[in-house]
N, C-alpha and C. Protein backbone atom coordinates (compact mmCIF):
# COMPACT_ATOMS: atom_id res chain seq x y z
N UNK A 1 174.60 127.35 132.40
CA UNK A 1 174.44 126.05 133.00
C UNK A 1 173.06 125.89 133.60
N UNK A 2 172.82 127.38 134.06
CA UNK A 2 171.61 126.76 134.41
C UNK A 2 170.59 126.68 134.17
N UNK A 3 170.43 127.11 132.68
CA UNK A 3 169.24 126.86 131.60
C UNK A 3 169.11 125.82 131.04
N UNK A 4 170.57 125.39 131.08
CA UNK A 4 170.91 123.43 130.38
C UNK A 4 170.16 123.13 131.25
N UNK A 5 170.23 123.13 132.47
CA UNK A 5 169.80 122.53 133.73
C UNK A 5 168.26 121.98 134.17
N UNK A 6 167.96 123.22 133.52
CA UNK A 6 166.01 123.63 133.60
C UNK A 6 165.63 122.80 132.44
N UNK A 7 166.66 123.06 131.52
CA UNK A 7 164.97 122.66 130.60
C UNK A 7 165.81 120.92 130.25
N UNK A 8 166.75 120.16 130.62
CA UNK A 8 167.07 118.95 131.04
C UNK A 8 165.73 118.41 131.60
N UNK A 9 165.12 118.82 133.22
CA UNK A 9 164.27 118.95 134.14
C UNK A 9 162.95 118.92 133.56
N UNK A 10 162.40 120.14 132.33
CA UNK A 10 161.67 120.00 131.63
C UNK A 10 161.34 118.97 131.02
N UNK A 11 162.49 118.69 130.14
CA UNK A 11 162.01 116.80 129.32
C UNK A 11 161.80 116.16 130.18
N UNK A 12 162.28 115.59 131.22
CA UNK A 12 162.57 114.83 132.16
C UNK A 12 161.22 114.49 132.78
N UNK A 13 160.59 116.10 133.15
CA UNK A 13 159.27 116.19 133.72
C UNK A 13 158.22 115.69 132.27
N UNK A 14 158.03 115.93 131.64
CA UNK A 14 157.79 116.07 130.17
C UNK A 14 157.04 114.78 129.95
N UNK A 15 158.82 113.86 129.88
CA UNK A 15 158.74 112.30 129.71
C UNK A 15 157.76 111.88 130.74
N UNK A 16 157.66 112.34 131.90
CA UNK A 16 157.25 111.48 132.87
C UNK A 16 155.96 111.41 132.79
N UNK A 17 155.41 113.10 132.26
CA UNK A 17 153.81 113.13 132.16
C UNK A 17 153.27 112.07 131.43
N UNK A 18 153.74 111.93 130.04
CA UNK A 18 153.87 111.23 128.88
C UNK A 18 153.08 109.98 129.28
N UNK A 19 154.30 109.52 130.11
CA UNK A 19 154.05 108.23 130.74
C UNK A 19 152.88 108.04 131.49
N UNK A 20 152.70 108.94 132.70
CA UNK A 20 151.80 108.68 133.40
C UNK A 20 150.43 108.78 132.95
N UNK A 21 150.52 109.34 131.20
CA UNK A 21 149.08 108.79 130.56
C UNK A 21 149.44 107.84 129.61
N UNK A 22 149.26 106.39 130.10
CA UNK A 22 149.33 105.49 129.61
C UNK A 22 148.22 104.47 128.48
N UNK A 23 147.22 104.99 129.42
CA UNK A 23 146.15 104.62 128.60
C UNK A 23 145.37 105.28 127.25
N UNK A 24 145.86 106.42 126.94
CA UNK A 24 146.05 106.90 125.61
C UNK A 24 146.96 106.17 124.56
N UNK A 25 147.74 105.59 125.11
CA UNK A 25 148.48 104.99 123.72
C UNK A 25 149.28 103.69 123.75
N UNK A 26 148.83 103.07 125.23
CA UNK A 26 149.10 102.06 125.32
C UNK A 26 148.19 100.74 126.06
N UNK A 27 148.58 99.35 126.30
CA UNK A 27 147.24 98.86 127.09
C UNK A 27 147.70 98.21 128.14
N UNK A 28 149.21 98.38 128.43
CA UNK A 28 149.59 98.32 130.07
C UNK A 28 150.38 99.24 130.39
N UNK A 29 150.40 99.25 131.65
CA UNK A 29 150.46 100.59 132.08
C UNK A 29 152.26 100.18 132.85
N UNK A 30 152.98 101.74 132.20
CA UNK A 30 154.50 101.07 132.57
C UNK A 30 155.12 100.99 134.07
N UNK A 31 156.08 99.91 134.36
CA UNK A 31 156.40 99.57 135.08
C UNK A 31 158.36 99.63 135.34
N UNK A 32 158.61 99.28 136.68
CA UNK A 32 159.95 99.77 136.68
C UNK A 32 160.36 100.54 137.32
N UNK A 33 161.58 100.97 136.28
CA UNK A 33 162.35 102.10 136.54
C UNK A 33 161.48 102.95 135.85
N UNK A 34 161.42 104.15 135.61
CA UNK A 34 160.69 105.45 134.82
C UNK A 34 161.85 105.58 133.59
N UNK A 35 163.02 105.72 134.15
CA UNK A 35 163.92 106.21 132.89
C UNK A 35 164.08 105.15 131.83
N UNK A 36 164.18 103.65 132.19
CA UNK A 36 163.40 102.49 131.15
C UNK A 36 162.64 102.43 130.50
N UNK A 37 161.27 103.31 131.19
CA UNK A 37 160.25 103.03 130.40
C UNK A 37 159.90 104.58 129.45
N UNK A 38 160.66 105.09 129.37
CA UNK A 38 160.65 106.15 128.79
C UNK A 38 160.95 105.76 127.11
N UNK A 39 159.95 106.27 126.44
CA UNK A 39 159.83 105.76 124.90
C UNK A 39 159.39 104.30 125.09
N UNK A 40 158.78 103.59 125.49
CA UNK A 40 158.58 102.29 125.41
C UNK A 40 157.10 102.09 125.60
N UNK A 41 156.07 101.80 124.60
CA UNK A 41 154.99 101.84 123.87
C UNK A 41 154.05 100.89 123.66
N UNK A 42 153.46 100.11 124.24
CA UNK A 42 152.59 99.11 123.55
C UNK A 42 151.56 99.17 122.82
N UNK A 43 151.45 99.29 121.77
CA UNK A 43 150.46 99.27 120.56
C UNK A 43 149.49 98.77 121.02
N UNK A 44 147.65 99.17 120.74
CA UNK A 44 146.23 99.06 121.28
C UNK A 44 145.78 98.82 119.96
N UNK A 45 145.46 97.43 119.45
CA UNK A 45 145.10 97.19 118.00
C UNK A 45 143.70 97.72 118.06
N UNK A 46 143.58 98.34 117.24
CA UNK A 46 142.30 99.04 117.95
C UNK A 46 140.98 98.34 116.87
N UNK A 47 141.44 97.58 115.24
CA UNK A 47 140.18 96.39 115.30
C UNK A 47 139.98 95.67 116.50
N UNK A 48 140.75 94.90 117.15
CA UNK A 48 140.25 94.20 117.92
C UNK A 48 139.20 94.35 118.95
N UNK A 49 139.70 96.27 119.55
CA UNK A 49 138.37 96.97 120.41
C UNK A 49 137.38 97.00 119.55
N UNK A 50 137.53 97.24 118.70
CA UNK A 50 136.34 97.98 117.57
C UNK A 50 135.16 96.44 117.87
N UNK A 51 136.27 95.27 117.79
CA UNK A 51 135.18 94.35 117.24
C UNK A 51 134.76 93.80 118.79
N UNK A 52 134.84 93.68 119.72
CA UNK A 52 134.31 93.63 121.45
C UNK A 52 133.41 94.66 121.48
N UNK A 53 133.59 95.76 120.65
CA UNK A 53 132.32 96.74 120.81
C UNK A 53 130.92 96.29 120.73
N UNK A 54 129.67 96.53 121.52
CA UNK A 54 128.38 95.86 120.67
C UNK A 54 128.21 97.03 119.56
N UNK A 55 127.24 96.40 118.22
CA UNK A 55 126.97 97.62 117.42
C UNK A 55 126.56 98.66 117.73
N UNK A 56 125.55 98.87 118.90
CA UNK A 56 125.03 99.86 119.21
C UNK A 56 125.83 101.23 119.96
N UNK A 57 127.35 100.61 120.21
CA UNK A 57 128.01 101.69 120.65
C UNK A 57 128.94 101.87 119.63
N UNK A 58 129.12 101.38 118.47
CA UNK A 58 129.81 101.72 117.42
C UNK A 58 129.08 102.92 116.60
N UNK A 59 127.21 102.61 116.93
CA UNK A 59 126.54 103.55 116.05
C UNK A 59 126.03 104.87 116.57
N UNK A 60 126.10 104.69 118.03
CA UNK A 60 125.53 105.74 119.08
C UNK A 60 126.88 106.30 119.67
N UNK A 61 127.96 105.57 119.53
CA UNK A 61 128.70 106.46 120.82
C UNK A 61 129.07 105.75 121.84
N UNK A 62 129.78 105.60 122.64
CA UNK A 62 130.25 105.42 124.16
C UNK A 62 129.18 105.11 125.33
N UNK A 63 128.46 106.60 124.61
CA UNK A 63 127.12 106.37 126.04
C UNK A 63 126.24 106.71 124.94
N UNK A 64 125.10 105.70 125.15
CA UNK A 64 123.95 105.61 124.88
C UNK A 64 123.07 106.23 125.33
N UNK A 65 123.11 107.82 125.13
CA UNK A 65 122.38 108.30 126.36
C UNK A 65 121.31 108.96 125.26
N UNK A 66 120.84 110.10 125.39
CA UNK A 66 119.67 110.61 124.79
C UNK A 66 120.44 111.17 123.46
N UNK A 67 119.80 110.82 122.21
CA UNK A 67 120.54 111.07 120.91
C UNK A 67 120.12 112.34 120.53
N UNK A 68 119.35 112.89 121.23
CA UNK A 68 119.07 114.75 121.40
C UNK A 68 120.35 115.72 121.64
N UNK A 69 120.90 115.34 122.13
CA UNK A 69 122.24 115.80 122.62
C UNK A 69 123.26 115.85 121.38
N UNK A 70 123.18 114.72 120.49
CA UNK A 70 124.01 114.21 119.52
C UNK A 70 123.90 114.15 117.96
N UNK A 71 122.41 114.61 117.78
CA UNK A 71 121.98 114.82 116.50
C UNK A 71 120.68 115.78 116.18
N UNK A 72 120.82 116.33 115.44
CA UNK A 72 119.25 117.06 115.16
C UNK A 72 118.56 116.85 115.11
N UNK A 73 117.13 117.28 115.54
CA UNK A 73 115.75 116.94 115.53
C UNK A 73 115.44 116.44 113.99
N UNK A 74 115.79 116.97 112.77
CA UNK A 74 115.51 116.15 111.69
C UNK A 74 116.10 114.85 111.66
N UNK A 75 116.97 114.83 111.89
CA UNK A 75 118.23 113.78 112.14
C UNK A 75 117.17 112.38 112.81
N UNK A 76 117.30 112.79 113.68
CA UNK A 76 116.54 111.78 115.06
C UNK A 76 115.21 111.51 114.35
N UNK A 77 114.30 112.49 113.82
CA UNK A 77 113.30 111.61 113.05
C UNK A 77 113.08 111.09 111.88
N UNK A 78 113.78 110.94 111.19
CA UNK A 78 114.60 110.30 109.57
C UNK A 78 115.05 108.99 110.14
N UNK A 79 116.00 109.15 111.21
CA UNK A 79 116.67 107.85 111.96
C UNK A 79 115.31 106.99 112.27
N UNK A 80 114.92 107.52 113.07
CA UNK A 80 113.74 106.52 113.69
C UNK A 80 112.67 106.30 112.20
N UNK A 81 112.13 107.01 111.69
CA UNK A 81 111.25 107.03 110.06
C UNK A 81 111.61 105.96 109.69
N UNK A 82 113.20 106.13 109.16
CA UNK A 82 113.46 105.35 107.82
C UNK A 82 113.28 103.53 109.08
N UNK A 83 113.72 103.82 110.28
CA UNK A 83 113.93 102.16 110.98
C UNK A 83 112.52 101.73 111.03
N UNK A 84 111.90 102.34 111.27
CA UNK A 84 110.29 102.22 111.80
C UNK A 84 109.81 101.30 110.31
N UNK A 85 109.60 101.98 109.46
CA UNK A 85 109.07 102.15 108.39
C UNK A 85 109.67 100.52 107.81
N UNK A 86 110.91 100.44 107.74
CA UNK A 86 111.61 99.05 107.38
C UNK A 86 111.20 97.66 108.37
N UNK A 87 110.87 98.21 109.56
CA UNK A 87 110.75 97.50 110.78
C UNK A 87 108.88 96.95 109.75
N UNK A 88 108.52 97.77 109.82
CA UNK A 88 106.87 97.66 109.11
C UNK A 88 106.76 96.68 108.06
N UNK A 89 107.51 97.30 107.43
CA UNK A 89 107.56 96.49 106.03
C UNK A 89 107.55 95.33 106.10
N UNK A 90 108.61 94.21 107.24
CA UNK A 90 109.28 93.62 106.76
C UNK A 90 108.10 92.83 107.81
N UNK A 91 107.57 93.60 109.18
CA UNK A 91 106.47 92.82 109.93
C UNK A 91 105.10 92.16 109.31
N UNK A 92 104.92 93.42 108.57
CA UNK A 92 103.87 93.26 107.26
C UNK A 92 103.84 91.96 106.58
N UNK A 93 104.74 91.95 105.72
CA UNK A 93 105.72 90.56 104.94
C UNK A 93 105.12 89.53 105.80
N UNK A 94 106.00 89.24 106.79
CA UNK A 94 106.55 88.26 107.42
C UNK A 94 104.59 87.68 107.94
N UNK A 95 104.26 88.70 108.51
CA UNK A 95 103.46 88.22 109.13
C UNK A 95 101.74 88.03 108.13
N UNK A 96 102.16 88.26 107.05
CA UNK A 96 101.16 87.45 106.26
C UNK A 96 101.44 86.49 105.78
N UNK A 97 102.51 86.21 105.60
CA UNK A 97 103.06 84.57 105.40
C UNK A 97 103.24 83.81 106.36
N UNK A 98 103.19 84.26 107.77
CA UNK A 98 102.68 83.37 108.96
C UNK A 98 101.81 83.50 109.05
N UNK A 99 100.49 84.03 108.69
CA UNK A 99 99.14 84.06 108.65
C UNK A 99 98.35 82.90 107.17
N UNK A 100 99.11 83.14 106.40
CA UNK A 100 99.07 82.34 105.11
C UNK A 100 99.21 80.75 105.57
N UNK A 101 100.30 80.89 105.99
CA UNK A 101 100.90 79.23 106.71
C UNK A 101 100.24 78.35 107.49
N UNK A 102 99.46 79.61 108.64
CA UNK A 102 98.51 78.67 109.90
C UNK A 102 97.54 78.32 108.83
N UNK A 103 96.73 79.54 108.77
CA UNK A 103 95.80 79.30 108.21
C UNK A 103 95.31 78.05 107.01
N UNK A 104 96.49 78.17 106.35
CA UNK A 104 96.47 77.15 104.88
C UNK A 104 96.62 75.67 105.75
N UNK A 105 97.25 75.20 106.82
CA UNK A 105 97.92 74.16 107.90
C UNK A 105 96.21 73.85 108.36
N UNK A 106 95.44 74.55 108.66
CA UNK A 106 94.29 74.38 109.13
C UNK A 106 93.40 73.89 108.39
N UNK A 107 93.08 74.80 107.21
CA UNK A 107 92.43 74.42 105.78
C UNK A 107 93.01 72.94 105.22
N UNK A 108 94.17 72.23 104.92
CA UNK A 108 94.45 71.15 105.01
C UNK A 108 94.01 70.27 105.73
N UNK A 109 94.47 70.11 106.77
CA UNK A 109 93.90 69.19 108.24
C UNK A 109 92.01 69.36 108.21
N UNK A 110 91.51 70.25 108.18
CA UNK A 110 90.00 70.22 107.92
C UNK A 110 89.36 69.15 106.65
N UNK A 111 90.29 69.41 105.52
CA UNK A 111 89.51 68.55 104.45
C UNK A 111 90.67 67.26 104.45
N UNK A 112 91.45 67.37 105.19
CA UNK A 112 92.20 65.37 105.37
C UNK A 112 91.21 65.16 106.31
N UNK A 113 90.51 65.49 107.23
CA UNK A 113 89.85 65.20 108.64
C UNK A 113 88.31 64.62 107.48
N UNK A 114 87.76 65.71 107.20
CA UNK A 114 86.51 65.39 106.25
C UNK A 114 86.31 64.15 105.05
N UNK A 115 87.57 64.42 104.37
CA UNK A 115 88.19 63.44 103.64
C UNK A 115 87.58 62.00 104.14
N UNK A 116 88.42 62.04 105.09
CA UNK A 116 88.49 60.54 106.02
C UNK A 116 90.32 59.67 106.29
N UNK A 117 91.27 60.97 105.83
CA UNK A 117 92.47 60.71 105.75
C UNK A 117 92.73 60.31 107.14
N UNK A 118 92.77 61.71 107.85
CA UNK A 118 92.74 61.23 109.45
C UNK A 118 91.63 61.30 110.17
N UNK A 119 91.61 60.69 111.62
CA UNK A 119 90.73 60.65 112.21
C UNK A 119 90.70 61.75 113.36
N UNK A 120 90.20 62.64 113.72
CA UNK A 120 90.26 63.71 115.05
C UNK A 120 89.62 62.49 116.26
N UNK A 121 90.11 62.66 117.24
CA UNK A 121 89.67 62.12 118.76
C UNK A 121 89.08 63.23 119.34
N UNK A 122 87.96 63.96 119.33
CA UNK A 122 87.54 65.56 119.47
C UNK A 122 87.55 65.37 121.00
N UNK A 123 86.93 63.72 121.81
CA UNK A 123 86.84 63.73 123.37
C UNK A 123 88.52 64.06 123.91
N UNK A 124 89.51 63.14 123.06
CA UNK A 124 90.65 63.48 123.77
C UNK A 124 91.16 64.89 123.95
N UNK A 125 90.76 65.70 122.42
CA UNK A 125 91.53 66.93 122.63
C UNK A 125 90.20 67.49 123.21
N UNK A 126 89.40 67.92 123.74
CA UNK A 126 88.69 68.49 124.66
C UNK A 126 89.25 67.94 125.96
N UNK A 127 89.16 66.96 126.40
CA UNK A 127 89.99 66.76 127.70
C UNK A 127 91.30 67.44 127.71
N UNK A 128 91.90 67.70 126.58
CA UNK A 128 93.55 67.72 126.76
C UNK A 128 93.17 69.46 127.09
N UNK A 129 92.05 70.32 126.37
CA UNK A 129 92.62 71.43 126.54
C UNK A 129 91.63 71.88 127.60
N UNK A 130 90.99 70.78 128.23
CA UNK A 130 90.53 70.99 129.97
C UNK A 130 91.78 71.25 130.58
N UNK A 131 92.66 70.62 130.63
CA UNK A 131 93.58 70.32 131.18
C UNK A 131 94.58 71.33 131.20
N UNK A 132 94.75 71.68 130.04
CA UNK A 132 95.67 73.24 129.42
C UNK A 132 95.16 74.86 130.35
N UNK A 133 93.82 74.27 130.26
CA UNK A 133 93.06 75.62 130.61
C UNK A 133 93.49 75.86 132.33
N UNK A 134 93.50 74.67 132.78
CA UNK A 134 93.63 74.73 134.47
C UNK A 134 94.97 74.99 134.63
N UNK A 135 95.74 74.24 134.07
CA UNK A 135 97.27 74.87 133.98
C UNK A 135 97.82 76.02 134.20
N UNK A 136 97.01 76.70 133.24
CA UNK A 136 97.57 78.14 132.93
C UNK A 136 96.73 79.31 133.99
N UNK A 137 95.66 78.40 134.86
CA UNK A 137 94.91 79.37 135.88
C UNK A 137 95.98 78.67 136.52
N UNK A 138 96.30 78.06 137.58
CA UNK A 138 97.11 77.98 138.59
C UNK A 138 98.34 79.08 138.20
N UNK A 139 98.94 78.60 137.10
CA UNK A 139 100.41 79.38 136.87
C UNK A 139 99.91 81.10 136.38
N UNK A 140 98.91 81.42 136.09
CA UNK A 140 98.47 82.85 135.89
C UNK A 140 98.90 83.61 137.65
N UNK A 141 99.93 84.71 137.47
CA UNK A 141 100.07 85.97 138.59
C UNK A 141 100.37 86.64 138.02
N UNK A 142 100.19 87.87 138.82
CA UNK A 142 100.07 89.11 138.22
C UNK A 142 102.21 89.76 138.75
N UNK A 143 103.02 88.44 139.05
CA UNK A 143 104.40 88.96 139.21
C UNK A 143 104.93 88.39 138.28
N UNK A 144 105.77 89.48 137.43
CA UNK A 144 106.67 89.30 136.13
C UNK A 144 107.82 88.87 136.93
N UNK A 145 108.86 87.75 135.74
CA UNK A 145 110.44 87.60 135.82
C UNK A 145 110.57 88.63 136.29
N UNK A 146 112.05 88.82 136.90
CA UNK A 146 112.70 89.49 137.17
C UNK A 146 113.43 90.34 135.96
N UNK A 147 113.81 89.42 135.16
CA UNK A 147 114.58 89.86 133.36
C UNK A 147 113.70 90.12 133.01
N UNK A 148 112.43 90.09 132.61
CA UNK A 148 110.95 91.04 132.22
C UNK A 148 110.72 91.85 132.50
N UNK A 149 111.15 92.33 134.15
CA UNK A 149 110.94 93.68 134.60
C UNK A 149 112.25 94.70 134.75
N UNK A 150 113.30 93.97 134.59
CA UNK A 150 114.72 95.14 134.07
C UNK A 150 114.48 95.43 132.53
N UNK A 151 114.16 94.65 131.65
CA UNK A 151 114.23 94.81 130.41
C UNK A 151 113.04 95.81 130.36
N UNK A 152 112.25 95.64 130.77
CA UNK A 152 110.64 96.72 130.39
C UNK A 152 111.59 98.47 130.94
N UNK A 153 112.01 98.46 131.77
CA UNK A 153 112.40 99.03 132.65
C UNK A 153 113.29 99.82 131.52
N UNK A 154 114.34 99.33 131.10
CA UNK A 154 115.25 99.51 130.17
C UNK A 154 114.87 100.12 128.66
N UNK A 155 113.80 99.43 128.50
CA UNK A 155 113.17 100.16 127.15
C UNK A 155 112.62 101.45 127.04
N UNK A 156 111.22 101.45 128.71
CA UNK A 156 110.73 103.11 128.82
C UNK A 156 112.08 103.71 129.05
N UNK A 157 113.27 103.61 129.92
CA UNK A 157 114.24 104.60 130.01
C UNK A 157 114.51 105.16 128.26
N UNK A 158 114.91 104.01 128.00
CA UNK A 158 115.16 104.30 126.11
C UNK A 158 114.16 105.31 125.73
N UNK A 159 113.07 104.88 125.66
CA UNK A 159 112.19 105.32 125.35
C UNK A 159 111.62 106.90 126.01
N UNK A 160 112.09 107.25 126.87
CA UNK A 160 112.03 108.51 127.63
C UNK A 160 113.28 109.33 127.53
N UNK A 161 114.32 108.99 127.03
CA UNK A 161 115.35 110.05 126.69
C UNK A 161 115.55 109.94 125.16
N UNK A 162 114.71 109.31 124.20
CA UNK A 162 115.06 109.36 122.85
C UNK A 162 113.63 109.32 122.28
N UNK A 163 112.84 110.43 122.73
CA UNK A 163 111.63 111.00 122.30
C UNK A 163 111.21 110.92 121.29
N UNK A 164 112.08 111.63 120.24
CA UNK A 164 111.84 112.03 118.75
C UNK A 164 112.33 111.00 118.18
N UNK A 165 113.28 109.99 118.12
CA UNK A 165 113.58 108.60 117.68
C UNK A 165 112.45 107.47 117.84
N UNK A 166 112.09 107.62 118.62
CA UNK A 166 111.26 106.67 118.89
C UNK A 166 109.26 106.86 118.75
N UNK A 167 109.24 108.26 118.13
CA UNK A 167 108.34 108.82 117.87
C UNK A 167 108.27 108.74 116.11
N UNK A 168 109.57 108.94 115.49
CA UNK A 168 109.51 108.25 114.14
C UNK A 168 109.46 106.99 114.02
N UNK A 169 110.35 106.61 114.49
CA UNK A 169 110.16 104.95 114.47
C UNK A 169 108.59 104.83 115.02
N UNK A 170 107.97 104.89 115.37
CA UNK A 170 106.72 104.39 115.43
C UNK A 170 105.70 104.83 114.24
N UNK A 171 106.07 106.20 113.79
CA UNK A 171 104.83 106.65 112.58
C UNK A 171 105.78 105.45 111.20
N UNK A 172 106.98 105.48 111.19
CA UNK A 172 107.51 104.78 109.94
C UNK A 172 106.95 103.56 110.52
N UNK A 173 106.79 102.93 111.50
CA UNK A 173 106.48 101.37 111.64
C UNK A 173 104.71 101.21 110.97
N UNK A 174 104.32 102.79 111.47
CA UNK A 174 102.44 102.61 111.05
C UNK A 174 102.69 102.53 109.38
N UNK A 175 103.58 103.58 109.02
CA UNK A 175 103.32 103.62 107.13
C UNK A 175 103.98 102.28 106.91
N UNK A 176 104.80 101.70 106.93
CA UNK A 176 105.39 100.38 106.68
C UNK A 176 104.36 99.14 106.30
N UNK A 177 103.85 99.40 107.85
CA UNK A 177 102.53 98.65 107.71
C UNK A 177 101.51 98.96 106.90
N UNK A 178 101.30 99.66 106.56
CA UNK A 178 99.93 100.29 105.21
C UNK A 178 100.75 99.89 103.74
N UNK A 179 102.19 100.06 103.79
CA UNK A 179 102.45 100.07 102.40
C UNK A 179 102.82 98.69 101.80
């Protein structure tokens, strides 16, 4: 009887642990009686977490902390290489076709202006960018936003615990740019 007894006591205790980790396998936490809630389960759809996740903790992990810890030194500079390098490429691209664009926007407007298509007011826009110039001295200080200076803040941290990531990513951003 009194081994029935014990290990009765056992499940009993057992069940209860079970329960009192709730947040392993369920997403409220049970209530009641105990002997009610014993076997009684609420399913944690876990796309739904997946998709509240931002990407960056889907691709890093939980904690975003130094990816030294979490991957190999080849690892970490391949990661940063191959991003850098794509990051280049695509700055490269982009930014000769916004260089193409002003530039060609300018070259237009010069020979409509010469032409005699339009007319330039050269006194107005000299006054206008008198005017621009004083602007931007009054509003010139040397104190950043507040969100300018958490975010800067936020990047050297990045940037100081993910050394070798961010040390490829910068040589792949230089070859990107050359190629």
């Amino acid at each position: 009887m009194a081994a029935s007894t014990q290990e009765r006591k056992r499940k009993i205790d057992t069940s209860i642990m079970r329960e009192n980790h709730w947040s392993a396998t369920t997403s409220t936490p049970p209530t009641g009686d105990r002997a009610c809630n014993l076997g009684h389960f609420e399913s944690l759809d876990l796309a739904e977490y997946a998709k509240k996740q931002p990407w960056w903790r889907k691709l890093f992990g939980q904690e975003t902390g130094p990816s030294a810890e979490k991957y190999s030194v080849a690892t970490q500079l391949l990661i940063g290489g191959v991003t850098g390098w794509c990051t280049g490429f695509i700055f490269q691209k982009v930014g000769k076709l916004a260089a193409t664009a002003v530039g060609g926007g300018f070259f237009l407007l010069q020979i409509a202006n010469h032409t005699g298509y339009i007319k330039i007011d050269w006194q107005r826009v000299e006054k206008d960018m008198k005017k621009a110039k004083e602007q931007l001295k009054i509003r010139k200080s040397n104190h950043l936003p507040t969100e300018v200076k958490s975010k800067a803040e936020e990047v050297v941290l990045f940037v100081k615990k993910n050394v070798l990531v961010t040390g490829g990513f910068f040589g792949g951003f230089l070859l990107g740019m050359a190629s």
